[in-house]
N, C-alpha and C. Protein backbone atom coordinates (compact mmCIF):
# COMPACT_ATOMS: atom_id res chain seq x y z
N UNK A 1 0.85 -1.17 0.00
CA UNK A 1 0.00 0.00 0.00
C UNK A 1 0.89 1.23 0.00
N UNK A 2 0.54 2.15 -0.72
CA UNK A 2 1.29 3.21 -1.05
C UNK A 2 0.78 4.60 -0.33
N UNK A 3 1.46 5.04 0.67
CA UNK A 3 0.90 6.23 1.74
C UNK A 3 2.04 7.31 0.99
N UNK A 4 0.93 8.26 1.09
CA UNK A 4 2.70 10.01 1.18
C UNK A 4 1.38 10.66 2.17
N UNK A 5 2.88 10.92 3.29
CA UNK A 5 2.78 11.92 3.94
C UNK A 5 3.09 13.23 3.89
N UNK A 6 2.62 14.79 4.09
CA UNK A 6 2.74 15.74 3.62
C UNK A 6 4.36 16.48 4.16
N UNK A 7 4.94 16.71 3.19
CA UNK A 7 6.37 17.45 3.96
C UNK A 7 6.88 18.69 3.86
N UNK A 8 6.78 19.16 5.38
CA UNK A 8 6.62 20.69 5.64
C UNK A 8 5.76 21.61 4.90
N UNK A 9 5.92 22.39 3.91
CA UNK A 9 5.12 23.41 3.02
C UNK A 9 4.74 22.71 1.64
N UNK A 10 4.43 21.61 1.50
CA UNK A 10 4.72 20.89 0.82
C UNK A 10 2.47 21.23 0.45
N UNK A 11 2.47 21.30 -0.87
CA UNK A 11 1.18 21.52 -1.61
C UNK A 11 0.40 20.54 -1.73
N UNK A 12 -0.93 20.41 -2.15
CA UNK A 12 -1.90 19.20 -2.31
C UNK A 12 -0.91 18.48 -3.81
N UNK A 13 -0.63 19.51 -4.67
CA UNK A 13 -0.17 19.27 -6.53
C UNK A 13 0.84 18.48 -6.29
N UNK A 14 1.92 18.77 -5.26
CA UNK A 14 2.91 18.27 -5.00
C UNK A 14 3.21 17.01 -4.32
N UNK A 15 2.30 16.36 -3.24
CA UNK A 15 1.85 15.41 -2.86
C UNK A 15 1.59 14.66 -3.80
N UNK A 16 0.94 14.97 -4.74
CA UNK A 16 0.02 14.39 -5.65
C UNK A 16 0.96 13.57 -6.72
N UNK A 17 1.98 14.64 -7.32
CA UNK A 17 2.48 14.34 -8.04
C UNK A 17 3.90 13.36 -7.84
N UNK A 18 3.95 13.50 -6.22
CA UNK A 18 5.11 12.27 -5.30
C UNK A 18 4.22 10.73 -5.32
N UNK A 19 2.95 10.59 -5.38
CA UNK A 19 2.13 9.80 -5.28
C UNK A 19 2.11 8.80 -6.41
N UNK A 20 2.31 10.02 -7.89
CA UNK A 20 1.82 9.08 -9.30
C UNK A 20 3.48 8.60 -9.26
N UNK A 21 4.27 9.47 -8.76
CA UNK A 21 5.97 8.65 -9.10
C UNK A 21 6.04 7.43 -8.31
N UNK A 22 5.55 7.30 -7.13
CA UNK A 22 5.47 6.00 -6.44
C UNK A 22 4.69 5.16 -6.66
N UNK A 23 3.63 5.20 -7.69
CA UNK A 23 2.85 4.11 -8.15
C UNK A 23 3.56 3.69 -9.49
N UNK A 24 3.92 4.14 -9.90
CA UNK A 24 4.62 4.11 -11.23
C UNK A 24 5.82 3.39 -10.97
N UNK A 25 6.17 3.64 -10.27
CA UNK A 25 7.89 2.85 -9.47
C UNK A 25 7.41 1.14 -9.14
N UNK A 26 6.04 1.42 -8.09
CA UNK A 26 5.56 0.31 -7.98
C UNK A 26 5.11 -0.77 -8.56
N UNK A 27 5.01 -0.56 -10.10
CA UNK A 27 4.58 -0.73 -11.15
C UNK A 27 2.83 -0.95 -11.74
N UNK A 28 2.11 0.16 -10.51
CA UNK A 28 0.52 -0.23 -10.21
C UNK A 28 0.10 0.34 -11.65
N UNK A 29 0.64 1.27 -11.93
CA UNK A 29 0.02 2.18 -12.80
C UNK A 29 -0.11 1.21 -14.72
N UNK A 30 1.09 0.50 -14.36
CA UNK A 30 1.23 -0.52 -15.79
C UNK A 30 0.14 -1.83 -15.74
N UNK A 31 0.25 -2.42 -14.08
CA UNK A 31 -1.16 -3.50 -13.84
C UNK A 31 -2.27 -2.87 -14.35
N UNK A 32 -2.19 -1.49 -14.13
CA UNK A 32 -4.13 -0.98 -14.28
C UNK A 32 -4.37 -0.91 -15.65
N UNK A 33 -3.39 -0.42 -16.70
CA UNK A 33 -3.41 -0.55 -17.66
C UNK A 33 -3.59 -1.68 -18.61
N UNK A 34 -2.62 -2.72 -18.43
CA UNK A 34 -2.83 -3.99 -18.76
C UNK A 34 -4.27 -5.27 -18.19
N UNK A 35 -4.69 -4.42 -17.44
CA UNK A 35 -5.78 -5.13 -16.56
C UNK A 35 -7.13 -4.40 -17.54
N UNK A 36 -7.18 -3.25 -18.06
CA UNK A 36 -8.43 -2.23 -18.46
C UNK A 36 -8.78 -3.23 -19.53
N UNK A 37 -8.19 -3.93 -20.50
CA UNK A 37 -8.69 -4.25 -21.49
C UNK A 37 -8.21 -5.41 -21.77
N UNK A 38 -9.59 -6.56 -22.81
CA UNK A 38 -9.37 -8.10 -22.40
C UNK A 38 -8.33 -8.18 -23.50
N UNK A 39 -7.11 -9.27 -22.72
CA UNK A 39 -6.13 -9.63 -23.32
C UNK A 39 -6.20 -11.44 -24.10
N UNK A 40 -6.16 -11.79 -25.23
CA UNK A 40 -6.68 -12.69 -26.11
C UNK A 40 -5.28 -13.80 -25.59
N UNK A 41 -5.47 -14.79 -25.08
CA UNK A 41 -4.23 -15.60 -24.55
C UNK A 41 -2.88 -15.89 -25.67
N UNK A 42 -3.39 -16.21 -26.65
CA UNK A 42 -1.94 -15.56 -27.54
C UNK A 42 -1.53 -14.20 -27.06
N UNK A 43 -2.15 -13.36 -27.15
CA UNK A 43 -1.43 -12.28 -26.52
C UNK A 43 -0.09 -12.20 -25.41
N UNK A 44 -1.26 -12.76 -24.57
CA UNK A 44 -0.39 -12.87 -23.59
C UNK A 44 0.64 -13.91 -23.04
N UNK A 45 0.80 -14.99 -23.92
CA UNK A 45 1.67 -15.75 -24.08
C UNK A 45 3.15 -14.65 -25.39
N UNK A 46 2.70 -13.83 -26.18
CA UNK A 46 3.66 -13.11 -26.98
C UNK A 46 4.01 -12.19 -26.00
N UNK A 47 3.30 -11.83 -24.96
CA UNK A 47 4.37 -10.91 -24.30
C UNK A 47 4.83 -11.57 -23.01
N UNK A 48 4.57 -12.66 -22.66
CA UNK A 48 5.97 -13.16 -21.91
C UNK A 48 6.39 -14.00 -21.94
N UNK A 49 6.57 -14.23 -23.81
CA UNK A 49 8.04 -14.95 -24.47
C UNK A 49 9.04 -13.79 -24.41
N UNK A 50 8.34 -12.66 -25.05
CA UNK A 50 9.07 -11.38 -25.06
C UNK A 50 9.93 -10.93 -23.96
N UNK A 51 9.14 -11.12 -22.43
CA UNK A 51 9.97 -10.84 -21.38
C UNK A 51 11.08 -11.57 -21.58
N UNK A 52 10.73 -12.93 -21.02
CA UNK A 52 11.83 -13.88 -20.89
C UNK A 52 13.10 -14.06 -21.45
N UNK A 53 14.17 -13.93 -20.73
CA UNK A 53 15.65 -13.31 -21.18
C UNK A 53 16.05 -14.71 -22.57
N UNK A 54 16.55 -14.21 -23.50
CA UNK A 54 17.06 -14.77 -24.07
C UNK A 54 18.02 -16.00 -24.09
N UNK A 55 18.47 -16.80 -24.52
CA UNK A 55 19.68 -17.40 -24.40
C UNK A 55 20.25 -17.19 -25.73
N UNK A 56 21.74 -16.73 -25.36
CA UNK A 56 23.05 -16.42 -26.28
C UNK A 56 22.26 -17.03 -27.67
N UNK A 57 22.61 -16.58 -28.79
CA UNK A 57 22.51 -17.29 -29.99
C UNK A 57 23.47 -17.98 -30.64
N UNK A 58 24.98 -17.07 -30.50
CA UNK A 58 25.91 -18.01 -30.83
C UNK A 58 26.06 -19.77 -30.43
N UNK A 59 25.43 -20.09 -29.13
CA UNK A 59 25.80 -21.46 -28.64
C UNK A 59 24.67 -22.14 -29.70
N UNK A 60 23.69 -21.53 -29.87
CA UNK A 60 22.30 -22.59 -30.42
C UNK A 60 22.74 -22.30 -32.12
N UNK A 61 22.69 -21.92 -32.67
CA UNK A 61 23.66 -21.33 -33.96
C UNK A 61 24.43 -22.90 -34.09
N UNK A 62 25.06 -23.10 -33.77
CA UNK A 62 26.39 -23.81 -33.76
C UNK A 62 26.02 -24.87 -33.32
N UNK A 63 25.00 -25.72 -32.87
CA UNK A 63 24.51 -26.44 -32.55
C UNK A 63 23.90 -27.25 -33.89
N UNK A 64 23.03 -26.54 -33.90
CA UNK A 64 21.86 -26.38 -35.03
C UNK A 64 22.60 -26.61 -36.54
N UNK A 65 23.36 -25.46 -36.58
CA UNK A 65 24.02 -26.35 -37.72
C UNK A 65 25.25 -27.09 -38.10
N UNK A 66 25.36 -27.38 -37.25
CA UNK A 66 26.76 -28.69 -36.88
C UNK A 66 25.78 -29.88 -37.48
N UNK A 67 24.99 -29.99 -36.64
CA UNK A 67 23.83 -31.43 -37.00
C UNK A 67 22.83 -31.24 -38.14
N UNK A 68 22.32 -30.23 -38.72
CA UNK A 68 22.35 -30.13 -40.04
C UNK A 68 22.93 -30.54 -40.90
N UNK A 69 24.19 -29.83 -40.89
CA UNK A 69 24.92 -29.94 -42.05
C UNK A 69 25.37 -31.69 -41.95
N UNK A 70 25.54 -32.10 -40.53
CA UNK A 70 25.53 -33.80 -40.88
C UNK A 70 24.93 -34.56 -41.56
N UNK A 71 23.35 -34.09 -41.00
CA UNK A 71 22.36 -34.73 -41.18
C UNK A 71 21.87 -34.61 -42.88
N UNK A 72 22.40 -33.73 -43.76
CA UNK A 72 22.24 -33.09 -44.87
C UNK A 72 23.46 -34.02 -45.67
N UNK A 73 24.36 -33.81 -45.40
CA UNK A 73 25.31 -34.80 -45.85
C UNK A 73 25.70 -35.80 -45.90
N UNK A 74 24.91 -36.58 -44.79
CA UNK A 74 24.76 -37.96 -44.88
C UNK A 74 23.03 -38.44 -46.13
N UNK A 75 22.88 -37.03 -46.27
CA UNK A 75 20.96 -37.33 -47.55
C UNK A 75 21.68 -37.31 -48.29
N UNK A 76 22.66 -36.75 -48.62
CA UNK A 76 23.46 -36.55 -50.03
C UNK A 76 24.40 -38.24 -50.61
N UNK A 77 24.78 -38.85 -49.28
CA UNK A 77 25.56 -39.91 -49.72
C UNK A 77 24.65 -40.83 -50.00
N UNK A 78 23.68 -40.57 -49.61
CA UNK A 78 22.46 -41.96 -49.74
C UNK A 78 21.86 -41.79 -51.32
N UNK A 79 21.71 -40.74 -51.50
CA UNK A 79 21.26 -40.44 -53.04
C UNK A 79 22.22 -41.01 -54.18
């Protein structure tokens, strides 16, 4: 729960505007947003593949086509 207390000469605008930076920090202000409108489950499976950190490409790269190119060259001797 997110409280501001008023400090010293401190304005209603000013309060106010310490309030939206601490919800925003909190990240309430992005839930309310993402919450306002219905999200279609593809959706929301595309945005948290999107989050989810990557792994390196070079290692899978090099993987991938190491055993390709085997697997391709051993179709070729059979032909």
């Amino acid at each position: 729960m997110i409280k501001v207390k008023p400090r010293g000469n401190e304005t209603g605008e000013q309060m106010l505007r310490r309030f939206k930076k601490m919800c925003e920090k909190e990240g309430l202000t992005k839930d309310i947003k993402r919450v306002a409108y219905y999200e279609k489950p593809s959706e929301k499976r595309r945005r948290s593949k999107r989050s989810k950190p990557k792994l390196p490409t070079g290692t899978m790269s090099r993987n991938s086509n190491s055993s390709s190119s085997s697997s391709s060259s051993s179709s070729s001797s059979r032909r």
